[in-house]
Structures are given as C-alpha cells and as structure tokens.
Protein backbone atom coordinates (compact mmCIF):
# COMPACT_ATOMS: atom_id res chain seq x y z
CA UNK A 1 21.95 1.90 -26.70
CA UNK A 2 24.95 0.32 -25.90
CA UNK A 3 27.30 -0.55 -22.66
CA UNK A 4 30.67 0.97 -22.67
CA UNK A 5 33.17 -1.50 -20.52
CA UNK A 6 36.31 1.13 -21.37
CA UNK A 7 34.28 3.30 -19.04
CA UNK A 8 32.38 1.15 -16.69
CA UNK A 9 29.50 2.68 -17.92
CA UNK A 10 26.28 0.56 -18.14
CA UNK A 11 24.56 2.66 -21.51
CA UNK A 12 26.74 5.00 -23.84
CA UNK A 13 25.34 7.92 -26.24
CA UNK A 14 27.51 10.04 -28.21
CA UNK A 15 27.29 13.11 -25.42
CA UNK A 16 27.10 11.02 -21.89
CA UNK A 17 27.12 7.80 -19.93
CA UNK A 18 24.69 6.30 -17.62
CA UNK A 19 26.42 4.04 -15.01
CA UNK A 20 24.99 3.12 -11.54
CA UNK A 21 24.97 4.76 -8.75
CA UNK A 22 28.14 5.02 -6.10
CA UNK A 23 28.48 5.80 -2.84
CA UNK A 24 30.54 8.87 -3.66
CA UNK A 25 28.58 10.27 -5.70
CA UNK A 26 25.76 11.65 -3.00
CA UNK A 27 28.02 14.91 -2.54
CA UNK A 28 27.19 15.70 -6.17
CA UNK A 29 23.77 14.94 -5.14
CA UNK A 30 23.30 16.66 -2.27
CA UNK A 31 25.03 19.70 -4.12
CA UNK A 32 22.68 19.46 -6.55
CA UNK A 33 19.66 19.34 -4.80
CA UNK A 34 20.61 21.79 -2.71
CA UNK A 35 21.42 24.66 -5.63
CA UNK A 36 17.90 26.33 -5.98
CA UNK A 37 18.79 27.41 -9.77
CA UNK A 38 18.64 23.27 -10.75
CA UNK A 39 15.71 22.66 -8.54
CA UNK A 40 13.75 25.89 -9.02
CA UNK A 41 10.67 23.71 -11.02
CA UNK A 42 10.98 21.20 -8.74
CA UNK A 43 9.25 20.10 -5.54
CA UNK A 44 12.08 18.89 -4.03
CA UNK A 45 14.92 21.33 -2.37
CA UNK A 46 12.46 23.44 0.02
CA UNK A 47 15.12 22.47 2.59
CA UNK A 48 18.64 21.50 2.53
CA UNK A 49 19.25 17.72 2.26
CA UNK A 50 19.98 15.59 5.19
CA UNK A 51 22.09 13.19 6.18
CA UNK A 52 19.20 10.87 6.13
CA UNK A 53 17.42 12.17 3.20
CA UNK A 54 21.00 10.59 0.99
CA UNK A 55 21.57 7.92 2.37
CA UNK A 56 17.44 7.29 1.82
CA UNK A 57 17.92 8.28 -1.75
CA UNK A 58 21.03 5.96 -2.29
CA UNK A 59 19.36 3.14 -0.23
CA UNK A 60 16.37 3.19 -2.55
CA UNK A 61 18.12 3.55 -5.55
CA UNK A 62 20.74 0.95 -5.35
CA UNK A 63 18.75 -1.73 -2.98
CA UNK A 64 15.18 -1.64 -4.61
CA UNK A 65 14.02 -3.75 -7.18
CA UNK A 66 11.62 -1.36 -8.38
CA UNK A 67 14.07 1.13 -9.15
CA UNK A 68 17.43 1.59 -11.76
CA UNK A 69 18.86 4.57 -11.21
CA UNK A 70 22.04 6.06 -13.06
CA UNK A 71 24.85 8.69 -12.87
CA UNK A 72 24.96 10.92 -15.82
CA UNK A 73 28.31 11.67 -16.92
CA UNK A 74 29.97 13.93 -19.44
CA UNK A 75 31.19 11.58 -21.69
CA UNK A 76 34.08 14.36 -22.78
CA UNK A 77 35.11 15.07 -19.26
CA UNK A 78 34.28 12.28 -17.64
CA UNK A 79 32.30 14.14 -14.73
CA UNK A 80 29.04 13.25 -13.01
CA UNK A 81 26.64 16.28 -14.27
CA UNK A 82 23.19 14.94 -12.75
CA UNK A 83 21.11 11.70 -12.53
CA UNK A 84 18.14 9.52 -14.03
CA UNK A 85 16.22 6.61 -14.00
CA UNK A 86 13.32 4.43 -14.01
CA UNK A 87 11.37 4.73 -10.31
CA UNK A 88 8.37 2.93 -8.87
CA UNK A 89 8.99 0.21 -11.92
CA UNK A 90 5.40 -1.40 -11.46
CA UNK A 91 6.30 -5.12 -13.13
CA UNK A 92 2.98 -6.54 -13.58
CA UNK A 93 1.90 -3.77 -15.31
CA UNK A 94 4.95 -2.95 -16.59
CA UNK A 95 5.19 0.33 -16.33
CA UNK A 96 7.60 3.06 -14.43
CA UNK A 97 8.16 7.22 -13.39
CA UNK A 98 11.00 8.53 -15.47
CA UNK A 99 13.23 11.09 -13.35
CA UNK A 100 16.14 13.08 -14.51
CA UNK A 101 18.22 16.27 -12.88
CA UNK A 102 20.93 18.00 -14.79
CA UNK A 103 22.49 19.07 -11.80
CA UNK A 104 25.58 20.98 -13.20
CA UNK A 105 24.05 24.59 -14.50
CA UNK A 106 27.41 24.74 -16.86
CA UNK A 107 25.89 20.88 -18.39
CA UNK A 108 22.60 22.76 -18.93
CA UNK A 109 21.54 23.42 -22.89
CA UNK A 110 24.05 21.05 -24.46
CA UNK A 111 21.52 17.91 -25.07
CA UNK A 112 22.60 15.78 -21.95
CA UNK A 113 19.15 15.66 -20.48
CA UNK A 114 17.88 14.54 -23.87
CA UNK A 115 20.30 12.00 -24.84
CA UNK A 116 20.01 10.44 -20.87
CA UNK A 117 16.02 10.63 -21.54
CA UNK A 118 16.49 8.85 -24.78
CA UNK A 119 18.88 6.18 -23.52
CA UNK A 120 16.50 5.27 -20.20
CA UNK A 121 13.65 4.65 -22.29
CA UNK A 122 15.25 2.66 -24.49
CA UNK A 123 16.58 0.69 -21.42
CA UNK A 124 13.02 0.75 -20.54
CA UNK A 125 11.60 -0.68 -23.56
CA UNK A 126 14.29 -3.05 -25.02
CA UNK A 127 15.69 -4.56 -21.52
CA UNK A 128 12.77 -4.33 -19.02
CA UNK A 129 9.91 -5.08 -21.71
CA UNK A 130 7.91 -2.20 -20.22
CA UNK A 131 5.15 -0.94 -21.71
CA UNK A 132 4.64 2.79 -20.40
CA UNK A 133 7.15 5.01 -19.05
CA UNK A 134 5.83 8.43 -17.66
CA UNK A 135 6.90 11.57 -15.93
CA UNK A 136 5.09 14.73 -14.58
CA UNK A 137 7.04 17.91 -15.22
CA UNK A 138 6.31 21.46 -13.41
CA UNK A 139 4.75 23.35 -16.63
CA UNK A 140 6.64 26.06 -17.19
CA UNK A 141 9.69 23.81 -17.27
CA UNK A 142 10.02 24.60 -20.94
CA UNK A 143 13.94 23.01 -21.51
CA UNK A 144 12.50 20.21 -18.97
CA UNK A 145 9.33 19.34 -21.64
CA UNK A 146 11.77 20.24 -24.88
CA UNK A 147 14.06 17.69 -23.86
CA UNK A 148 11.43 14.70 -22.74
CA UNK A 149 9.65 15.37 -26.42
CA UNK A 150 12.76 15.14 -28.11
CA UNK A 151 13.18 11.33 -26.33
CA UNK A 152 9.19 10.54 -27.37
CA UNK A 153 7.15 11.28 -24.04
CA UNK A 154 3.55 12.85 -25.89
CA UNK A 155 1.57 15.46 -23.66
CA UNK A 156 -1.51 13.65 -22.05
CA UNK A 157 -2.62 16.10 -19.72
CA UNK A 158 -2.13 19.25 -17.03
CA UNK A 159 -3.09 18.28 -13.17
CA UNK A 160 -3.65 21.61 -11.76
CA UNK A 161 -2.27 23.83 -8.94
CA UNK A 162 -0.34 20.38 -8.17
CA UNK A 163 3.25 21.56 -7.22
CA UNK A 164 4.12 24.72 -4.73
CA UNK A 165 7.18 26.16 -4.77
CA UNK A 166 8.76 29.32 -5.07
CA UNK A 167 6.02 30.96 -3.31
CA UNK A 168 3.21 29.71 -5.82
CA UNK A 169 1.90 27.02 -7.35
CA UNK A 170 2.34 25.71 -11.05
CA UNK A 171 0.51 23.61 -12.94
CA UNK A 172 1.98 19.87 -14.01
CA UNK A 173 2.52 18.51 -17.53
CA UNK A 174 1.90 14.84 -17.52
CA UNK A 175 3.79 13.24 -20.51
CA UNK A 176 4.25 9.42 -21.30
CA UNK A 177 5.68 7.36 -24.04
CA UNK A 178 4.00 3.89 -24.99
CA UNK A 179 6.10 0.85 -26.17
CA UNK A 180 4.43 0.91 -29.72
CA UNK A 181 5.42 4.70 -30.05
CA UNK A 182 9.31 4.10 -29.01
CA UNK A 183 9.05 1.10 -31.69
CA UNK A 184 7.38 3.08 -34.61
CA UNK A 185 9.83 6.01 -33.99
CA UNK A 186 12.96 3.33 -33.63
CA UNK A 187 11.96 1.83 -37.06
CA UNK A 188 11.86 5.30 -38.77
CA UNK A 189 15.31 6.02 -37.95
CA UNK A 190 16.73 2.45 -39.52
C-alpha cells in the first residue's frame, strides 16, 4: 500500500488507484447504479437514482467521519471504473462495512475489485488500527465472494431470504477479515 502523488491518488496497486471522492464523479455513479447488469446482486438500483439520493451519497461519503470512501481508477487508462470504502467505521470498537462496485462491465474480470479490496483493508488495518472489517454479499455473487477471499474476508455465515431483488430473494454471505488474519497473511508474503 502506497500513495501515488504523480497521480493524486491516495493508495496505488499495480492494476488501480484509490483516490477520494469528487464532485464530478457522481455521473459515473449515478450511471453505475443505475445499469441493472452492475447492480443485479445488489439491493440497491430498484429505482433510478435521484438528485437527492447523490448528493446524499457524496455528502456522506466526503463529510462523515465514519466513512472513507474512494474512486477506483484504471491505473492504465486513468478512468474511474467503480468505488469502495470503509462505511459505518465504528471507532471504539474499531471496526467497519467494506463496500465496493465495479461499475464499468468492460473493468469486470480483470482483478480491479480484488486489488481495491486488498488495498482498503490494508488501509483499514495499517492506518485506522481497526480490528474487523466485514461485508455481506448477495450469495450467488460468485466473482463478488472470489474477489473478497482473494483480499482475506473468511465465510462466517448465510442470513437467509435477507435481500429481494430481481423478483426473489437470495440468501447473504457474511464474510469478515480480523486484524490478526491480515497480519499472519502479510508476514507470509515477506
């Protein structure tokens, strides 16, 4: 994990950036929660996006303090493909919801979502001394739960029937990664 300052971006990997959130990029947003193919698993784009539903979402991700939020950008094209972050960052307890959307179906399948996982937690754990980062995911997300094992988060458990969409409802994978496991996997790879 490292900051880029050529870029402006706040944490570099070898396939994207993560910088903050800007203004301009809630069209991107909006466009991608408002394509159905990159929100199918999702519960959110059951309508289209308001006015007020972006400027909500940029509000709360650029004025909170329990919230860091990030662009993900191509780091070969230099194009926004989708955002992540750290939400509801609980600091006593030290723990937060990990979020992600690959918004750009041609950014899909090229390790993106994984490296942006991988580069969150480690913000997570190294810079905001949490101890537990988690994330629910719509079960039969399979790329969705590929990608958030390859950055560490274990399977601890299925709520059932939790999210409708589509018509139906699917069950939801509840994954987490602890502190000691992002250490003990960090200290394999040295």
């Amino acid at each position: 994990m490292s900051q880029d300052t050529t870029t402006g971006a706040f944490l570099s990997g070898t396939k994207v950036l993560l910088r903050g959130l800007r203004r301009e990029d809630m069209e991107n947003y909006r466009r991608w929660m408002d394509n159905a193919q990159a929100t199918h698993f999702m519960e959110t784009g059951w309508r289209p996006a308001s006015d007020r539903d972006i400027e909500d979402i940029y509000r709360q991700s650029t004025e909170s303090n329990d919230t860091a939020a990030f662009v993900i950008v191509d780091r070969k094209t230099k194009k926004p493909v989708g955002c992540c972050g750290l939400y509801v960052i609980q600091w006593i307890c030290r723990r937060a919801d990990f979020r992600i959307l690959i918004g750009e179906p041609s950014a899909w399948d090229k390790g993106f979502g994984s490296e942006a996982a991988k580069l969150t937690v480690a913000y997570g754990f190294d810079k905001l001394n949490l101890e537990t980062i988690y994330l629910g995911v719509n079960a039969e997300n399979k790329r969705a739960i590929k990608s958030y094992e390859n950055a560490g988060f274990v399977r601890e458990g299925v709520r059932r029937k939790l999210i409708y969409r589509n018509g139906r409802y699917y069950d939801a994978l509840m994954m987490s990664v602890l502190r000691e496991e992002y250490v003990a996997a960090k200290s394999k790879k040295r």
